[in-house]
C-alpha atoms as a PDB file:
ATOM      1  CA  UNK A   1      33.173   7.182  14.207  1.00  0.00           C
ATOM      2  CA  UNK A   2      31.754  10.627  12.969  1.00  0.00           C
ATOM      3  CA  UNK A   3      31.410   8.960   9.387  1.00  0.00           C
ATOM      4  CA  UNK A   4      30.338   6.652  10.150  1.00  0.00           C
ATOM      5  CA  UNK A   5      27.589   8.377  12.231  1.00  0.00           C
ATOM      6  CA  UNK A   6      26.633  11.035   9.248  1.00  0.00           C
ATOM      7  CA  UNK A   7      25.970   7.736   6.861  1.00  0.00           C
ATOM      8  CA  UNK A   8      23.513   6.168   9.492  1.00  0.00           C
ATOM      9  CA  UNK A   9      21.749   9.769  10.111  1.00  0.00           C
ATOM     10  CA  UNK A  10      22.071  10.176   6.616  1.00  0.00           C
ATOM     11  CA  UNK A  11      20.435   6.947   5.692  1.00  0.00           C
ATOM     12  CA  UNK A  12      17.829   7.245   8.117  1.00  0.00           C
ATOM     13  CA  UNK A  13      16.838  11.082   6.803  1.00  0.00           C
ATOM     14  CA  UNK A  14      16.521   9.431   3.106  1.00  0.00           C
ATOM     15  CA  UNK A  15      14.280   6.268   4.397  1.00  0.00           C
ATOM     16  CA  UNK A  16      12.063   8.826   6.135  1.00  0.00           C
ATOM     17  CA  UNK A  17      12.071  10.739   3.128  1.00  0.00           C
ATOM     18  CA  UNK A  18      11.084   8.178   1.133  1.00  0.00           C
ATOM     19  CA  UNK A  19       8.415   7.511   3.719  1.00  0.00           C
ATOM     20  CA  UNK A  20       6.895  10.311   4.164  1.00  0.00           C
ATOM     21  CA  UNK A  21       6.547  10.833   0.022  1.00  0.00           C
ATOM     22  CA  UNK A  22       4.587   7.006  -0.090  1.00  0.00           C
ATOM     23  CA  UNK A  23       1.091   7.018  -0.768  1.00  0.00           C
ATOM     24  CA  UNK A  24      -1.392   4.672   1.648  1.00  0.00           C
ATOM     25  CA  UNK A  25      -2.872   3.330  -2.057  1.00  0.00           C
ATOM     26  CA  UNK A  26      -2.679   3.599  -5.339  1.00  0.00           C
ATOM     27  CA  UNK A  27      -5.441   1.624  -6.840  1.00  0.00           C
ATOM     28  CA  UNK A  28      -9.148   1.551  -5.800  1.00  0.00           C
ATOM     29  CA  UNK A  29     -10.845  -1.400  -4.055  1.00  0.00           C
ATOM     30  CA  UNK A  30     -11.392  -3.049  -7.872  1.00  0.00           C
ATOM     31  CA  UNK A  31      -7.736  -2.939  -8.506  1.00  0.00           C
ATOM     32  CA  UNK A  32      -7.735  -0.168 -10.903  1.00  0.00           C
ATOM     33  CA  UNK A  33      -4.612   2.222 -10.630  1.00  0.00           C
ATOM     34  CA  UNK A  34      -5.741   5.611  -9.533  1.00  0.00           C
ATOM     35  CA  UNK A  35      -5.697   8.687 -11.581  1.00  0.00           C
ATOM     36  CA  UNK A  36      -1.872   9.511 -12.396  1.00  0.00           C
ATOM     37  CA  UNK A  37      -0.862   5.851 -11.937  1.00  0.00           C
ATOM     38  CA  UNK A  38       0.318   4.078 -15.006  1.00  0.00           C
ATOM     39  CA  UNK A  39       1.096   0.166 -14.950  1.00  0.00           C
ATOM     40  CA  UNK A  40       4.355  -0.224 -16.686  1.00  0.00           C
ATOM     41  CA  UNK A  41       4.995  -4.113 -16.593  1.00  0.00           C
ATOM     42  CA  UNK A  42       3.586  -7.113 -15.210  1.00  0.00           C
ATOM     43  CA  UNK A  43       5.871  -9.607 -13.121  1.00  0.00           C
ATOM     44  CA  UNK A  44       5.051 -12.563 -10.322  1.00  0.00           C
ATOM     45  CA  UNK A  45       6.112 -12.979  -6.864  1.00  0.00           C
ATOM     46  CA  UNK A  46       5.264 -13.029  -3.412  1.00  0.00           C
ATOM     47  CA  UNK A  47       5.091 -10.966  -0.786  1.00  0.00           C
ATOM     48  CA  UNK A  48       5.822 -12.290   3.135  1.00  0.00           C
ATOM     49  CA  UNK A  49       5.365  -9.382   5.369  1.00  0.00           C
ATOM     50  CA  UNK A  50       4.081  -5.691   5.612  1.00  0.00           C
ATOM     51  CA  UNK A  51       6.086  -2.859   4.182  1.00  0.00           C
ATOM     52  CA  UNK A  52       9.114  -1.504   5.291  1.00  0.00           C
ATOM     53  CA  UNK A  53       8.605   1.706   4.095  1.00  0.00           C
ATOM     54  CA  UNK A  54       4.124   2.530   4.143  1.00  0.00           C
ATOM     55  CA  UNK A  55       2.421   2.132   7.639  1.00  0.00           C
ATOM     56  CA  UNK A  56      -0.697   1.413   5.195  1.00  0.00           C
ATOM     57  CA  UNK A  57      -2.507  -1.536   6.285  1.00  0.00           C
ATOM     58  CA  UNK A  58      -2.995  -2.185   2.677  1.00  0.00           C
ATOM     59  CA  UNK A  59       0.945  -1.869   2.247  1.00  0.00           C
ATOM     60  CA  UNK A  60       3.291  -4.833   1.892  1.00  0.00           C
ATOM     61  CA  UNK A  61       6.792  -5.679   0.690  1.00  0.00           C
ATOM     62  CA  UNK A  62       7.056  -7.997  -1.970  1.00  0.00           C
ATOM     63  CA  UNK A  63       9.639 -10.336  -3.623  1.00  0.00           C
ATOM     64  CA  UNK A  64      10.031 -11.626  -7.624  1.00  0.00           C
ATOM     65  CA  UNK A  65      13.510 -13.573  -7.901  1.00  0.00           C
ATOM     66  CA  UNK A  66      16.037 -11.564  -6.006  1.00  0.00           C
ATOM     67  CA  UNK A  67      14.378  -8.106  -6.542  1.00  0.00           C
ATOM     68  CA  UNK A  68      12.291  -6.590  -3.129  1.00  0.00           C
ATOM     69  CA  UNK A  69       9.533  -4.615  -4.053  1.00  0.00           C
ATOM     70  CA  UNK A  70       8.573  -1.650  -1.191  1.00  0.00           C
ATOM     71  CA  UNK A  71       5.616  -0.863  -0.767  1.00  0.00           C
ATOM     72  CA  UNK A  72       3.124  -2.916  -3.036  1.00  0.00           C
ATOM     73  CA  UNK A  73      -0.677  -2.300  -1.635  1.00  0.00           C
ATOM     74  CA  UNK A  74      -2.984  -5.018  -2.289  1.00  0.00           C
ATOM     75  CA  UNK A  75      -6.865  -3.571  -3.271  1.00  0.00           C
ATOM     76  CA  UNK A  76      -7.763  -6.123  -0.701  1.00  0.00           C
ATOM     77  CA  UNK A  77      -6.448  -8.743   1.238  1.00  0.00           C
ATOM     78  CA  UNK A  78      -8.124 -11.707  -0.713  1.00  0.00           C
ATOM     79  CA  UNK A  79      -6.229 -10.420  -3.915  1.00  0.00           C
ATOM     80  CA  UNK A  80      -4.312 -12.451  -6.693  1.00  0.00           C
ATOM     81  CA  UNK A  81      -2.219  -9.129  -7.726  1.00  0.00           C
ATOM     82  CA  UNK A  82      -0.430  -6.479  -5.833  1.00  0.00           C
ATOM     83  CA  UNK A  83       0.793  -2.953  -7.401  1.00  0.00           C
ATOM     84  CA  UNK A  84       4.476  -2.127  -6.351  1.00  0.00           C
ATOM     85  CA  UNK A  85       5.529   1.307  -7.045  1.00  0.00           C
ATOM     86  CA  UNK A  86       8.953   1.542  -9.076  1.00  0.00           C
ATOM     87  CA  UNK A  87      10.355   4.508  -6.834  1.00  0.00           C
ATOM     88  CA  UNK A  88       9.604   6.880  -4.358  1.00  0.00           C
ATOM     89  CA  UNK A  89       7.970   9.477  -6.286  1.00  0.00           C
ATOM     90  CA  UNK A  90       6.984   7.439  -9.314  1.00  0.00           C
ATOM     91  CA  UNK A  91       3.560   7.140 -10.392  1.00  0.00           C
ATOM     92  CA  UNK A  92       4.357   3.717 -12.864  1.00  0.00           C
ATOM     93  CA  UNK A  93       3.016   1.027 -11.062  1.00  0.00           C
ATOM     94  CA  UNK A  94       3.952  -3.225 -11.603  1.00  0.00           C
ATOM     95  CA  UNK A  95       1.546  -5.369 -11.353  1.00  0.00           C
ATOM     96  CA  UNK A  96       2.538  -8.238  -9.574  1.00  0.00           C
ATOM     97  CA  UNK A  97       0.527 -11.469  -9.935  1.00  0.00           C
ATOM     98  CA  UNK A  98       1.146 -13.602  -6.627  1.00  0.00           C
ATOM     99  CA  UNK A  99       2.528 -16.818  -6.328  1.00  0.00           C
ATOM    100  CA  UNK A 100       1.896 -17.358  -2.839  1.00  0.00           C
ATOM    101  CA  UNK A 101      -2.124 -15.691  -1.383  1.00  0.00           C
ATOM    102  CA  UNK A 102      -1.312 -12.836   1.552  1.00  0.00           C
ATOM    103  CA  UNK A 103      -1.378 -13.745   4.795  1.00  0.00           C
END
């Protein structure tokens, strides 16, 4: 029971972590990446609900095949691409055109 107590805490310690290191954007309102943001690849997908992970209004988490993307922020909400970050502390950026408009 102890384990399995110091995963969950442990868990919970690294999702805050990760939390607490996401950015509320990282594009402007045009859709340009902001300075120290790269795009490194272009994919497709949708996303269904807001993130997981960003408390940014702007934030949401996204899907392309069986890969979840969390947090991708959307320059605004009437967008055709989102920009999901590729880690916690990265600052390469995919481009995500959507299949599906946000709702």
């Amino acid at each position: 029971m102890l384990k399995t107590l110091l995963a969950t805490l442990g868990f919970a310690l690294a999702v805050s972590g990760i939390a607490a290191a996401t950015p509320n954007a990282v594009t402007t309102a045009s859709g340009k990446p902001l300075p120290g943001y790269s795009i490194a690849g272009r994919i497709s997908g949708y996303c269904w609900t807001s993130s997981n992970i960003s408390s940014s209004s702007a934030a949401w988490r996204c899907m392309q095949g069986n890969n979840i993307y969390d947090p991708c922020f959307a320059p605004t909400h009437s967008t055709h691409v989102v920009y999901c970050m590729t880690g916690p502390s990265s600052k390469k950026l995919l481009a995500m055109t959507l299949t599906k408009p946000l709702q």
